[in-house]
PDB file of N, CA and C in Angstrom:
ATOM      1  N   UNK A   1      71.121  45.017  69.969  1.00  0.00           N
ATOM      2  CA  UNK A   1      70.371  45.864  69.064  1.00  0.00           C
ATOM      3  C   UNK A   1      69.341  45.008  68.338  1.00  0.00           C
ATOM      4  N   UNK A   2      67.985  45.498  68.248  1.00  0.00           N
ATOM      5  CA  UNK A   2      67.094  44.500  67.736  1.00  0.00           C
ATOM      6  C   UNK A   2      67.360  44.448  66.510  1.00  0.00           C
ATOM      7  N   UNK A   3      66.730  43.462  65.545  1.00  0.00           N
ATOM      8  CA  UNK A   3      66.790  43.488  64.048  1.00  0.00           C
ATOM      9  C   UNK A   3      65.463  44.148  63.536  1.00  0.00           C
ATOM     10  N   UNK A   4      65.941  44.641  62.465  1.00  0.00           N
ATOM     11  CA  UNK A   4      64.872  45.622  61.786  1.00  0.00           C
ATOM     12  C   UNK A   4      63.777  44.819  61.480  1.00  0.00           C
ATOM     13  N   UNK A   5      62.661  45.657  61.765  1.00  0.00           N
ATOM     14  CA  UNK A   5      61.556  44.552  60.973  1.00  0.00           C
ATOM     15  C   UNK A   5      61.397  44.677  59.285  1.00  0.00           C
ATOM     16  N   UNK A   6      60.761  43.614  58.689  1.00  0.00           N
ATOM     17  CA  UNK A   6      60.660  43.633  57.333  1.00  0.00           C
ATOM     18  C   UNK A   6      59.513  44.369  56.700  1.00  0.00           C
ATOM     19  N   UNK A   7      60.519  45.484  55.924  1.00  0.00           N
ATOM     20  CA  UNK A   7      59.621  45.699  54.948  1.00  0.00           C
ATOM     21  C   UNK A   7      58.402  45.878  54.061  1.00  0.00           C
ATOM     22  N   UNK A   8      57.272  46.391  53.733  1.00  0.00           N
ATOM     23  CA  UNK A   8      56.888  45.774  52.433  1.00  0.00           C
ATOM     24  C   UNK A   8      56.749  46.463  51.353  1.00  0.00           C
ATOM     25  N   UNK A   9      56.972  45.798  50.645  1.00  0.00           N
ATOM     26  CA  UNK A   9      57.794  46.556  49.231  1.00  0.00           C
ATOM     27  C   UNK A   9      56.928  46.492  48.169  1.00  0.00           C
ATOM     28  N   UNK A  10      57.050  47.205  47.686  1.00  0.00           N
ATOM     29  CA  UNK A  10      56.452  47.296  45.925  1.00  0.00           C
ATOM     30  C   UNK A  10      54.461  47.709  46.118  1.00  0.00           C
ATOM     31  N   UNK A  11      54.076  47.937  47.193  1.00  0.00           N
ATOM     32  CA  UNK A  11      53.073  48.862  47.996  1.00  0.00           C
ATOM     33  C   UNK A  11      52.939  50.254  47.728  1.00  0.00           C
ATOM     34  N   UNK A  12      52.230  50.566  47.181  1.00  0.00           N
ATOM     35  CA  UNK A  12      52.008  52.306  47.353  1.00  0.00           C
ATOM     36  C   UNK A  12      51.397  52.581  48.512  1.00  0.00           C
ATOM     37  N   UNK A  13      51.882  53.841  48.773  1.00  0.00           N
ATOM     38  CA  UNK A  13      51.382  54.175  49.937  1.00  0.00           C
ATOM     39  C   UNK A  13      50.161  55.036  49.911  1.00  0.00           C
ATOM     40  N   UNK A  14      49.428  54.438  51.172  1.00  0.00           N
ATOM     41  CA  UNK A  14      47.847  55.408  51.329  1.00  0.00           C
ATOM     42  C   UNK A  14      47.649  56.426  51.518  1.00  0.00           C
ATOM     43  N   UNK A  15      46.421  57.049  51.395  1.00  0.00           N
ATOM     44  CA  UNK A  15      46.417  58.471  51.409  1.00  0.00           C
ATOM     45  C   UNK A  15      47.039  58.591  53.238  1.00  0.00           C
ATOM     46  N   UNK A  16      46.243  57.780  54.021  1.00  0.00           N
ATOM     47  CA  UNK A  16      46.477  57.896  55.285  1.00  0.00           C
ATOM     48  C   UNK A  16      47.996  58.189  55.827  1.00  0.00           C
ATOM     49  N   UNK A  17      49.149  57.295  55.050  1.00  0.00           N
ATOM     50  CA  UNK A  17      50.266  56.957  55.334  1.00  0.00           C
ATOM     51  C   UNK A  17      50.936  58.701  54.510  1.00  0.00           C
ATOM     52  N   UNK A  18      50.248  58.920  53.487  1.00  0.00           N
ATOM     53  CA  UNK A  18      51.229  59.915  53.055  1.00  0.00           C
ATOM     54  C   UNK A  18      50.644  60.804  54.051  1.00  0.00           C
ATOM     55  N   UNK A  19      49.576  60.858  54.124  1.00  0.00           N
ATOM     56  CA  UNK A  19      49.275  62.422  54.900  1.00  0.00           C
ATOM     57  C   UNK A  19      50.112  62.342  56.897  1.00  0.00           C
ATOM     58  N   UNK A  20      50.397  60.945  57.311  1.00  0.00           N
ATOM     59  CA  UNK A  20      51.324  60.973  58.280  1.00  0.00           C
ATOM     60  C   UNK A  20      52.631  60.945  58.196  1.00  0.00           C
ATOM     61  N   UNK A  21      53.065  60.878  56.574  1.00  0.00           N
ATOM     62  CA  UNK A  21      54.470  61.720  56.310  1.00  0.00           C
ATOM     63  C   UNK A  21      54.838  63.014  56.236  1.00  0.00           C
ATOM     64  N   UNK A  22      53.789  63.489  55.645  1.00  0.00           N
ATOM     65  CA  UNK A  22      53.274  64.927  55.703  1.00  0.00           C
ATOM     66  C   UNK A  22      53.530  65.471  57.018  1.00  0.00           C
ATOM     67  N   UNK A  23      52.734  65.463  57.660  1.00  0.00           N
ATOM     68  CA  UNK A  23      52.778  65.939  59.368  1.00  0.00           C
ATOM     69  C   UNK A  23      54.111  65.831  59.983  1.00  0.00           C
ATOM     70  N   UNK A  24      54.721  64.142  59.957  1.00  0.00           N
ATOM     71  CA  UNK A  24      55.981  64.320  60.878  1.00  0.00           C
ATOM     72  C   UNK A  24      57.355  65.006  60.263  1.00  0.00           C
ATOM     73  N   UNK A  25      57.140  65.025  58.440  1.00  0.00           N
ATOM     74  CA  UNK A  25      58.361  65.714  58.460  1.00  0.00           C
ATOM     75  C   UNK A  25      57.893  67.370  58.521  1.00  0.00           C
ATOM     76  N   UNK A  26      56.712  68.308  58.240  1.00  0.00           N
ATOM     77  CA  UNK A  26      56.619  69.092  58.638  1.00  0.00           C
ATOM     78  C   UNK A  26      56.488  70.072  59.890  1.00  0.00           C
ATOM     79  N   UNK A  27      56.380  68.684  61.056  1.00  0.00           N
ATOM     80  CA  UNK A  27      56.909  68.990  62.608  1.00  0.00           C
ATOM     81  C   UNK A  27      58.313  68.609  62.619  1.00  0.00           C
ATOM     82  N   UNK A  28      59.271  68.338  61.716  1.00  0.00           N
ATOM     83  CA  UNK A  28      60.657  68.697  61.936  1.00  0.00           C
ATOM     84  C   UNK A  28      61.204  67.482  62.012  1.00  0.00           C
ATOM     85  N   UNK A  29      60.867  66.306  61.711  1.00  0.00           N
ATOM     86  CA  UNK A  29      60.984  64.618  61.968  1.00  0.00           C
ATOM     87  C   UNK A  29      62.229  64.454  60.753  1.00  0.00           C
ATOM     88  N   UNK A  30      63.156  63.838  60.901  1.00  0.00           N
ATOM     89  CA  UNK A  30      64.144  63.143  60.145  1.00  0.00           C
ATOM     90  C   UNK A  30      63.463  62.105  58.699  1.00  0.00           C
ATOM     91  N   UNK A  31      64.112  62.134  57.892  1.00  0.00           N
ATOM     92  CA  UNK A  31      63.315  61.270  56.825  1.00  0.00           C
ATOM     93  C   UNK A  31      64.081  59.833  57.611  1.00  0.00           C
ATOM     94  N   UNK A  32      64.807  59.619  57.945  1.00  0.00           N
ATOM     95  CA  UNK A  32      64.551  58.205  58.818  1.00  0.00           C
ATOM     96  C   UNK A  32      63.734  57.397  59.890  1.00  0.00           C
ATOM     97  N   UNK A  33      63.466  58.858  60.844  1.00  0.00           N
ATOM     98  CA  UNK A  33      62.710  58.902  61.714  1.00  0.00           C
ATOM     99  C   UNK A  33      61.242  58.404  61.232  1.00  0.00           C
ATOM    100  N   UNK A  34      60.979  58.936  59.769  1.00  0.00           N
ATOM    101  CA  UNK A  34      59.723  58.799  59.735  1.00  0.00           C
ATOM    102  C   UNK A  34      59.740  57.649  59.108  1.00  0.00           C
ATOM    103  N   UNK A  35      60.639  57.003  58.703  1.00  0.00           N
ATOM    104  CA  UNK A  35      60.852  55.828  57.398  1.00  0.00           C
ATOM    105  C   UNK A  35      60.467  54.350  58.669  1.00  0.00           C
ATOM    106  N   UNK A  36      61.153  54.708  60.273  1.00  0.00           N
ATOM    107  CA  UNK A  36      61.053  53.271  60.545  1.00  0.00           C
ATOM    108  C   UNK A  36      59.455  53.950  61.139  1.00  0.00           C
ATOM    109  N   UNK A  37      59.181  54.853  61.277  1.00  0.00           N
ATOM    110  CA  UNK A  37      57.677  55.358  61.957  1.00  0.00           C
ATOM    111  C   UNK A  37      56.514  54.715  61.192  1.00  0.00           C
ATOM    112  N   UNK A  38      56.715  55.236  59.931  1.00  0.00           N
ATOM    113  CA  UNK A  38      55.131  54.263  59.191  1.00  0.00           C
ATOM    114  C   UNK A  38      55.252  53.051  58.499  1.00  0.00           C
ATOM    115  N   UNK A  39      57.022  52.605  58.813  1.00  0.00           N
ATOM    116  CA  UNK A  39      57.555  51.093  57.887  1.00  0.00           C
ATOM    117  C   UNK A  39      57.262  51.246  56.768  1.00  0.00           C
ATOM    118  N   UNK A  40      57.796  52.070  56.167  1.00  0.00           N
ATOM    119  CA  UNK A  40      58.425  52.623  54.730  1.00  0.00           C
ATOM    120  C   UNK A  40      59.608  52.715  54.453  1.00  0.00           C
ATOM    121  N   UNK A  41      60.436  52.640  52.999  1.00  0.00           N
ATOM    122  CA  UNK A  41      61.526  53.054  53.092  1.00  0.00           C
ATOM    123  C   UNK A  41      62.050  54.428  52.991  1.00  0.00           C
ATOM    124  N   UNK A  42      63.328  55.101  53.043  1.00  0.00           N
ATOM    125  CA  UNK A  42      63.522  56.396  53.216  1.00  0.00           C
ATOM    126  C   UNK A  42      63.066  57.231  51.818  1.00  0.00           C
ATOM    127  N   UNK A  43      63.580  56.125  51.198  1.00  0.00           N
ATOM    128  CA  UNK A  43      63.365  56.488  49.690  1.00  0.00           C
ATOM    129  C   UNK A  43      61.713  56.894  48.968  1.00  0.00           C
ATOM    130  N   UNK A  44      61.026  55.950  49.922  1.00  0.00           N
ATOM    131  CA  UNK A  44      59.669  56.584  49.671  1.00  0.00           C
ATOM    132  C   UNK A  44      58.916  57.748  50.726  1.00  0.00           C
ATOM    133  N   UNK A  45      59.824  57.831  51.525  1.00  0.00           N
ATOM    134  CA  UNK A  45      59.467  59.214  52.226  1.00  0.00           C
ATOM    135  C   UNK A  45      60.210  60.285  51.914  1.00  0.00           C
ATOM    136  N   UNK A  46      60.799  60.070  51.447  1.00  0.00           N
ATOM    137  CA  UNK A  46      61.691  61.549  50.599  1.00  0.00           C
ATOM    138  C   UNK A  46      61.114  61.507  49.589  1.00  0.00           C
ATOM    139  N   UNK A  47      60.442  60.998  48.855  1.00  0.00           N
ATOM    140  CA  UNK A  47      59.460  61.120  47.357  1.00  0.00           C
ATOM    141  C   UNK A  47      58.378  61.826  47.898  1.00  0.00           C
ATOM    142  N   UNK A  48      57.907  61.204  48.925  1.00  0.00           N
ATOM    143  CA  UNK A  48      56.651  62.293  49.372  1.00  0.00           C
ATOM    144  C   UNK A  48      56.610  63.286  49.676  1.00  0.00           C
ATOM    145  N   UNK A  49      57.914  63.240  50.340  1.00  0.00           N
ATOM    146  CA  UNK A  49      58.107  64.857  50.784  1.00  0.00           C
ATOM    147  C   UNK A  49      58.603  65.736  50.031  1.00  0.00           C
ATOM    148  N   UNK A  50      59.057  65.470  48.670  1.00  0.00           N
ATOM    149  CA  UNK A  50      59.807  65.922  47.738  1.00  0.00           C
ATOM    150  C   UNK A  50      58.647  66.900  46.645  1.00  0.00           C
ATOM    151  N   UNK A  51      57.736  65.747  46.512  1.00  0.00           N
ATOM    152  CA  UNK A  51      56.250  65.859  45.931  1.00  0.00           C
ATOM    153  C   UNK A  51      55.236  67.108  46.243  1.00  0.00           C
ATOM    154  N   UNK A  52      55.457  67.123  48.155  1.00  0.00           N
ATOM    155  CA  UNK A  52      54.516  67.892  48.775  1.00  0.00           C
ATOM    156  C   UNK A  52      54.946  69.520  48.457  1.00  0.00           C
ATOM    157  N   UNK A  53      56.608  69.470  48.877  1.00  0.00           N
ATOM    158  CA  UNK A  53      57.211  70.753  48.443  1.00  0.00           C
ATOM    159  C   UNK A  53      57.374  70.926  47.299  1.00  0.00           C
ATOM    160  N   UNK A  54      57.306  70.150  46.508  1.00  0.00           N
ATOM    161  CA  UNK A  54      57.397  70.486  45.418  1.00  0.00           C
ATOM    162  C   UNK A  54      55.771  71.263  44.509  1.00  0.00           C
ATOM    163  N   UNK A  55      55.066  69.924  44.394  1.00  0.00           N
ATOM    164  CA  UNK A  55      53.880  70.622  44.101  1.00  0.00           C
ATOM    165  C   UNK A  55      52.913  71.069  45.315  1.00  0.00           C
ATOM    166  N   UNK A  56      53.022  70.892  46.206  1.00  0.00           N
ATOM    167  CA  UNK A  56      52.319  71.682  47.056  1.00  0.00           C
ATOM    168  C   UNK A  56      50.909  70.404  47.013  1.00  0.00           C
ATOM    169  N   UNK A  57      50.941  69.181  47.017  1.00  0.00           N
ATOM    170  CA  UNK A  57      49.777  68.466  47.306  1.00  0.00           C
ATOM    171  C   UNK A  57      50.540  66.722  47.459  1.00  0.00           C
ATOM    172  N   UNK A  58      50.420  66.010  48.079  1.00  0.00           N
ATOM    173  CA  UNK A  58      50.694  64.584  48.715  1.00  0.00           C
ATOM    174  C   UNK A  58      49.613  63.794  48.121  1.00  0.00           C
ATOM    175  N   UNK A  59      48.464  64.034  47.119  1.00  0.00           N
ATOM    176  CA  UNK A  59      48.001  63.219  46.585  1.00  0.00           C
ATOM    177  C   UNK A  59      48.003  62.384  45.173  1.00  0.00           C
ATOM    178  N   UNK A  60      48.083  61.425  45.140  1.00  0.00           N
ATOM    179  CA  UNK A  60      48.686  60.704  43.446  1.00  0.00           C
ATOM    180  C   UNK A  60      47.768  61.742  42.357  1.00  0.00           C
ATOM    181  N   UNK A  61      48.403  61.313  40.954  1.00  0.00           N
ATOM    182  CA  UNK A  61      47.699  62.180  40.421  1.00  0.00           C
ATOM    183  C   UNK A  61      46.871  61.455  39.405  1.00  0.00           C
ATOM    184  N   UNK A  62      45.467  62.429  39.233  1.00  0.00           N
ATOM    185  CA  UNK A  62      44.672  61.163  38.711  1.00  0.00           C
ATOM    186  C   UNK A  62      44.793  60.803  36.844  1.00  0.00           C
ATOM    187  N   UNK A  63      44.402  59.582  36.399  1.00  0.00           N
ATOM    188  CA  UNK A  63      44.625  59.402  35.137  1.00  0.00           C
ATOM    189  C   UNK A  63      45.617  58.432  34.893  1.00  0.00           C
ATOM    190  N   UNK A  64      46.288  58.538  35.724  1.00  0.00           N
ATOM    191  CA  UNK A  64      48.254  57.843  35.813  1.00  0.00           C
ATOM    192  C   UNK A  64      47.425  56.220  35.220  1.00  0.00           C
ATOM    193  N   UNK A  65      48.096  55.353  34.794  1.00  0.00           N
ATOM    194  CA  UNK A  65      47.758  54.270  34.968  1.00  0.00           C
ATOM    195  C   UNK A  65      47.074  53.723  33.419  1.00  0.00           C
ATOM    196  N   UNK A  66      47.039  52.438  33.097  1.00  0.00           N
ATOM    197  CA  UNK A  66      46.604  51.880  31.659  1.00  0.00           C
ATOM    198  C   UNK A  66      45.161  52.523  31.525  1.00  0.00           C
ATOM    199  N   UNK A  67      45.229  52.973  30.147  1.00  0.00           N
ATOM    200  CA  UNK A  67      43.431  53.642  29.401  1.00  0.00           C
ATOM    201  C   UNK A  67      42.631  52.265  29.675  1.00  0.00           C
ATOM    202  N   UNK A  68      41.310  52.474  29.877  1.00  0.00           N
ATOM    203  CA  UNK A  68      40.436  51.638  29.748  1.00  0.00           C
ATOM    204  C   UNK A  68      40.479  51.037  28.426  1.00  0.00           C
ATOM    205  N   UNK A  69      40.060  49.603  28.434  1.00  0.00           N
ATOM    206  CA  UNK A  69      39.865  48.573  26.751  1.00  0.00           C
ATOM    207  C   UNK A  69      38.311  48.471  26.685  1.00  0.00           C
ATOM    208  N   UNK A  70      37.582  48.785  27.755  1.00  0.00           N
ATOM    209  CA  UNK A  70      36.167  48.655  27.834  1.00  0.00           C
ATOM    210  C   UNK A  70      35.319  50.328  28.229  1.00  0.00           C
ATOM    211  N   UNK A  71      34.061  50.273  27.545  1.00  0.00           N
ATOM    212  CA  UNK A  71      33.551  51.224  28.053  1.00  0.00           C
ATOM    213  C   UNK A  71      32.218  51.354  29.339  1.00  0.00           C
ATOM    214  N   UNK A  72      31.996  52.033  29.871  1.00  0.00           N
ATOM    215  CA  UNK A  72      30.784  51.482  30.844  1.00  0.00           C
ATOM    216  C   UNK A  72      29.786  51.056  30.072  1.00  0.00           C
ATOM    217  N   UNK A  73      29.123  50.773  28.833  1.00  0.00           N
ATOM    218  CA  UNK A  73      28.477  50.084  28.284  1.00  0.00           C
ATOM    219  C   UNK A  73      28.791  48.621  28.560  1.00  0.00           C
ATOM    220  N   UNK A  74      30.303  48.700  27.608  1.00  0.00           N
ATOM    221  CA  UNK A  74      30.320  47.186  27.548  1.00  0.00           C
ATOM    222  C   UNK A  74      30.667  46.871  29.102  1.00  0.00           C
ATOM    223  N   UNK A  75      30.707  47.609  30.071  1.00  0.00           N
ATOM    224  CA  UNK A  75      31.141  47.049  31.361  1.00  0.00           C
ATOM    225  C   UNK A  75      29.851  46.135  31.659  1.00  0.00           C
ATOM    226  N   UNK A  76      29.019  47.372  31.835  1.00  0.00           N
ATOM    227  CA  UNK A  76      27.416  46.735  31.916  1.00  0.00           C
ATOM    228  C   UNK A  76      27.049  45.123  31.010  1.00  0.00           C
ATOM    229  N   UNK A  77      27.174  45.418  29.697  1.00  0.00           N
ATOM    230  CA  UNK A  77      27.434  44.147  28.971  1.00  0.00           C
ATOM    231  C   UNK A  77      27.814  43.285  29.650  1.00  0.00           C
ATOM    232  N   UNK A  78      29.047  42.878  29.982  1.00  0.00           N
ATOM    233  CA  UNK A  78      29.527  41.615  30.730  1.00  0.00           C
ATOM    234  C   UNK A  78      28.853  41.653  32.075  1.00  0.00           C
ATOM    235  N   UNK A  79      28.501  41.983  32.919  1.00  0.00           N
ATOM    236  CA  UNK A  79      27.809  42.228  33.763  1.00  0.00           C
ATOM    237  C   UNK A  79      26.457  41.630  33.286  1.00  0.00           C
ATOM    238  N   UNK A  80      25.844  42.398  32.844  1.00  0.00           N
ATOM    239  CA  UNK A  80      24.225  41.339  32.526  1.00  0.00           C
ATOM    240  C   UNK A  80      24.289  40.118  32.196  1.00  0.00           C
ATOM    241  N   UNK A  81      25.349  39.780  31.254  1.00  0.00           N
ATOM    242  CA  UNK A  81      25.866  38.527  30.927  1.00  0.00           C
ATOM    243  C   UNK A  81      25.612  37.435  31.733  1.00  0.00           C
ATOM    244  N   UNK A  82      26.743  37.643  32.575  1.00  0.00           N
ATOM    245  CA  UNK A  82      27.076  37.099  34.046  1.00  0.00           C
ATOM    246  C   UNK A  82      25.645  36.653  35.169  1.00  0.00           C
ATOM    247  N   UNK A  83      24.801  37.294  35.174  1.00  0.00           N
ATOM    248  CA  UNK A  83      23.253  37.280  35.594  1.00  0.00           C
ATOM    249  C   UNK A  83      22.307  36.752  35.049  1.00  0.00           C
ATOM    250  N   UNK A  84      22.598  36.737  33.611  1.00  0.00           N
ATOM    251  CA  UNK A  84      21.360  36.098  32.745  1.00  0.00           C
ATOM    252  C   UNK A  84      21.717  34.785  33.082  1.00  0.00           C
ATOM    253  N   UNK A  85      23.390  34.435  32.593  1.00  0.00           N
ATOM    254  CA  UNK A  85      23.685  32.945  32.571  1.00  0.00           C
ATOM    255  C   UNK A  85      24.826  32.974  33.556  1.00  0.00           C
ATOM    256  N   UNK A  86      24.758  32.226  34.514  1.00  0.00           N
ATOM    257  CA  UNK A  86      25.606  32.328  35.298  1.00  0.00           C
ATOM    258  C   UNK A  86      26.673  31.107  34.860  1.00  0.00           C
ATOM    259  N   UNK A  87      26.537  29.971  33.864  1.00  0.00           N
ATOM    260  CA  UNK A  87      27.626  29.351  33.761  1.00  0.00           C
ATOM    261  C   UNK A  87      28.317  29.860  32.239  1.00  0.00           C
ATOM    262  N   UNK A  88      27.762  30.925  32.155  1.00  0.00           N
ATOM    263  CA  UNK A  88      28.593  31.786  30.521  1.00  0.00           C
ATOM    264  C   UNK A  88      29.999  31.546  30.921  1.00  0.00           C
ATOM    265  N   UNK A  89      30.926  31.503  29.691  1.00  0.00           N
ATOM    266  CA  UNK A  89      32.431  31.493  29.800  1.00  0.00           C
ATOM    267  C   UNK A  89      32.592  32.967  29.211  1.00  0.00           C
ATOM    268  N   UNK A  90      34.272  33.149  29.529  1.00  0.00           N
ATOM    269  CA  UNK A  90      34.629  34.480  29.287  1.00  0.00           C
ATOM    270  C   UNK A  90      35.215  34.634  27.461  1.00  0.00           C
ATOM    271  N   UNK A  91      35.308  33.111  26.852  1.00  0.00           N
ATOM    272  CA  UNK A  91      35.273  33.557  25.735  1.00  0.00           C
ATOM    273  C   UNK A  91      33.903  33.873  24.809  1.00  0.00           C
ATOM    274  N   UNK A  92      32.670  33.301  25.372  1.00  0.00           N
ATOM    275  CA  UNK A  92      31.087  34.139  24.827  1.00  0.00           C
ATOM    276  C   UNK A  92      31.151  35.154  25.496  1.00  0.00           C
ATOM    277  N   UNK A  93      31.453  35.292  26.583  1.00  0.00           N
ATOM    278  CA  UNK A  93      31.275  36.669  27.278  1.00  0.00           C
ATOM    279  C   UNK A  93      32.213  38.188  26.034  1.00  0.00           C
ATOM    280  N   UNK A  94      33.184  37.698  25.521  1.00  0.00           N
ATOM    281  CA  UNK A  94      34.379  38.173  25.012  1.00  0.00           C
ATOM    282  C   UNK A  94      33.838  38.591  23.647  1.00  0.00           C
ATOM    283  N   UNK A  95      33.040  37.427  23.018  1.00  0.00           N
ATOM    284  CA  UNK A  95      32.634  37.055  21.120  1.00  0.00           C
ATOM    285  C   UNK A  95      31.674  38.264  21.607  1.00  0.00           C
ATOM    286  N   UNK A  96      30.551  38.251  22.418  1.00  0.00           N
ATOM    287  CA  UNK A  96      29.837  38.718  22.485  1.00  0.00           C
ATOM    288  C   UNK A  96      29.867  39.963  23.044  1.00  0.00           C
ATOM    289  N   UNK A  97      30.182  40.778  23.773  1.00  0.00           N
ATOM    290  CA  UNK A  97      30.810  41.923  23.467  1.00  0.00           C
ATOM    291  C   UNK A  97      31.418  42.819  22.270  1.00  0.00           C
ATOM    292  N   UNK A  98      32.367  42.135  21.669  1.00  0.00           N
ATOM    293  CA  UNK A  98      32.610  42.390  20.708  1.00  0.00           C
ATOM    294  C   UNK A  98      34.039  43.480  20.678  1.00  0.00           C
ATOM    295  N   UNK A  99      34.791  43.262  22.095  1.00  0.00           N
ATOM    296  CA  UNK A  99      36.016  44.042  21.996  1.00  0.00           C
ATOM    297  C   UNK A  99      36.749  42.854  22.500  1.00  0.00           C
ATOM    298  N   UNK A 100      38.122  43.250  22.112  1.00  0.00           N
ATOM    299  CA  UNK A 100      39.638  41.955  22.084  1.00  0.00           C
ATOM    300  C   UNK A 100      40.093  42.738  23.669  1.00  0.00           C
ATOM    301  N   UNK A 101      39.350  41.736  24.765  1.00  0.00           N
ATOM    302  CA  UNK A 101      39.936  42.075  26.175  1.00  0.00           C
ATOM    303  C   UNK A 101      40.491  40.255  26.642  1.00  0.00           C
ATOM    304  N   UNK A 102      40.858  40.530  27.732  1.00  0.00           N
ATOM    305  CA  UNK A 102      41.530  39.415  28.169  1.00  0.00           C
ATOM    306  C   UNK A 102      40.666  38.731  29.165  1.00  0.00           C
ATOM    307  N   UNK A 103      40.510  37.489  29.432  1.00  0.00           N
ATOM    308  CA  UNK A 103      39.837  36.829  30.718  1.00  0.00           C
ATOM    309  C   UNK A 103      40.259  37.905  31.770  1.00  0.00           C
ATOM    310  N   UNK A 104      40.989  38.071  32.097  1.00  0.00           N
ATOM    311  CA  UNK A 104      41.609  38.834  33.779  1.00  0.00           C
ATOM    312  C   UNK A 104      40.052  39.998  33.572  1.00  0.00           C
ATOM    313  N   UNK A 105      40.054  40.681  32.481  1.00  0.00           N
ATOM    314  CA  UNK A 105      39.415  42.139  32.702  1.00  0.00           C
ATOM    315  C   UNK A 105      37.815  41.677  33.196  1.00  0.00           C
ATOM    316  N   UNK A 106      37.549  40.559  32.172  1.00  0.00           N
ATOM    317  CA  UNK A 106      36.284  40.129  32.284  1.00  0.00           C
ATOM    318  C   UNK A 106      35.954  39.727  33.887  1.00  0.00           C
ATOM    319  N   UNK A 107      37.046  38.765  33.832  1.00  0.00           N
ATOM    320  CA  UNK A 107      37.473  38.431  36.007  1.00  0.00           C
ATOM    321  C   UNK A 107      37.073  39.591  36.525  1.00  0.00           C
ATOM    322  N   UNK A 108      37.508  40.939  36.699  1.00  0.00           N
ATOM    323  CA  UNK A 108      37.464  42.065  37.242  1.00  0.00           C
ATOM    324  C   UNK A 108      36.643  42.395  37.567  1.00  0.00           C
ATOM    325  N   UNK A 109      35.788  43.107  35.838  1.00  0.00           N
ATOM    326  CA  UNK A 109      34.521  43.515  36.462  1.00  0.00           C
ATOM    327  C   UNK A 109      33.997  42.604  37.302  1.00  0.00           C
ATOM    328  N   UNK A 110      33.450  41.571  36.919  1.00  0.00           N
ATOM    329  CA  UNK A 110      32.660  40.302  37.571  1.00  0.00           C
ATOM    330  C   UNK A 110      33.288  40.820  39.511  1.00  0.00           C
ATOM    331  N   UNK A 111      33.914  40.650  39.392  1.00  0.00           N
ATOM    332  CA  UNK A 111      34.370  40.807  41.193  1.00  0.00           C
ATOM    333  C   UNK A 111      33.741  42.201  41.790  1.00  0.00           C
ATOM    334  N   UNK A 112      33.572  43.126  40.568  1.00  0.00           N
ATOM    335  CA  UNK A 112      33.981  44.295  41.072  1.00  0.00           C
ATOM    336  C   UNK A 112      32.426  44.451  41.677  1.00  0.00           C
ATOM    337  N   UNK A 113      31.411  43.572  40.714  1.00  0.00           N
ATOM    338  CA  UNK A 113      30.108  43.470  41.431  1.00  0.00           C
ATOM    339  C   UNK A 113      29.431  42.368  41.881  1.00  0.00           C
ATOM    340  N   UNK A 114      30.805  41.483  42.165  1.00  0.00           N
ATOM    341  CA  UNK A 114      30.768  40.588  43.789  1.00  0.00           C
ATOM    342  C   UNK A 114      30.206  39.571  43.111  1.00  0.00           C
ATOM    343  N   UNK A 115      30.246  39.615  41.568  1.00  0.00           N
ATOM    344  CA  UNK A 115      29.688  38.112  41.216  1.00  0.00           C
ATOM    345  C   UNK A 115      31.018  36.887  41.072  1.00  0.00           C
TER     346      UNK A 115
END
């Protein structure tokens, strides 16, 4: 008997992956069946499917998740920042703004427009 393959854990699953949980347990598929099918656990395919019948939609719901500490102003802010002076640190970046965020957020944006 082969050994199971591993896992991966602590992953949410994609729209893609829920909407092919969707399909196989509504063609009549076992929640195991489908658990080693998209390498998920059972436990997160019985949530989905629990979800779908339940509310009648397989998509997360929006809002879930920490409030913003920044607004698209100050997003923009650190952003121009970043362009004017490219060796600025994130604590002028931070003074200058003028909201109590953390290096990581400042990190973020910056990535988010590939600088």
């Amino acid at each position: 008997m082969p050994g199971k393959r591993a896992r991966r854990h602590f992953s949410q699953l994609s729209e893609f992956e829920r909407g092919l949980i969707i399909g196989m347990k509504t063609a009549g598929w076992s929640t195991r069946r489908v658990a080693g099918q998209v390498d998920r656990s059972e436990c997160a395919v019985r949530n989905c499917g629990e979800q779908w019948t339940g509310e009648g939609t397989h998509a997360r719901k929006t809002g879930s998740g920490a409030t913003r500490k920044t607004t698209r102003r100050e997003d923009r802010r650190i952003v121009q920042q970043a362009l004017v002076d490219p060796t600025v640190t994130h604590s002028t970046i931070r003074a200058d703004v003028g909201v109590a965020i953390v290096p990581q957020i400042i990190s973020r944006h910056l990535a988010e427009e590939n600088l």
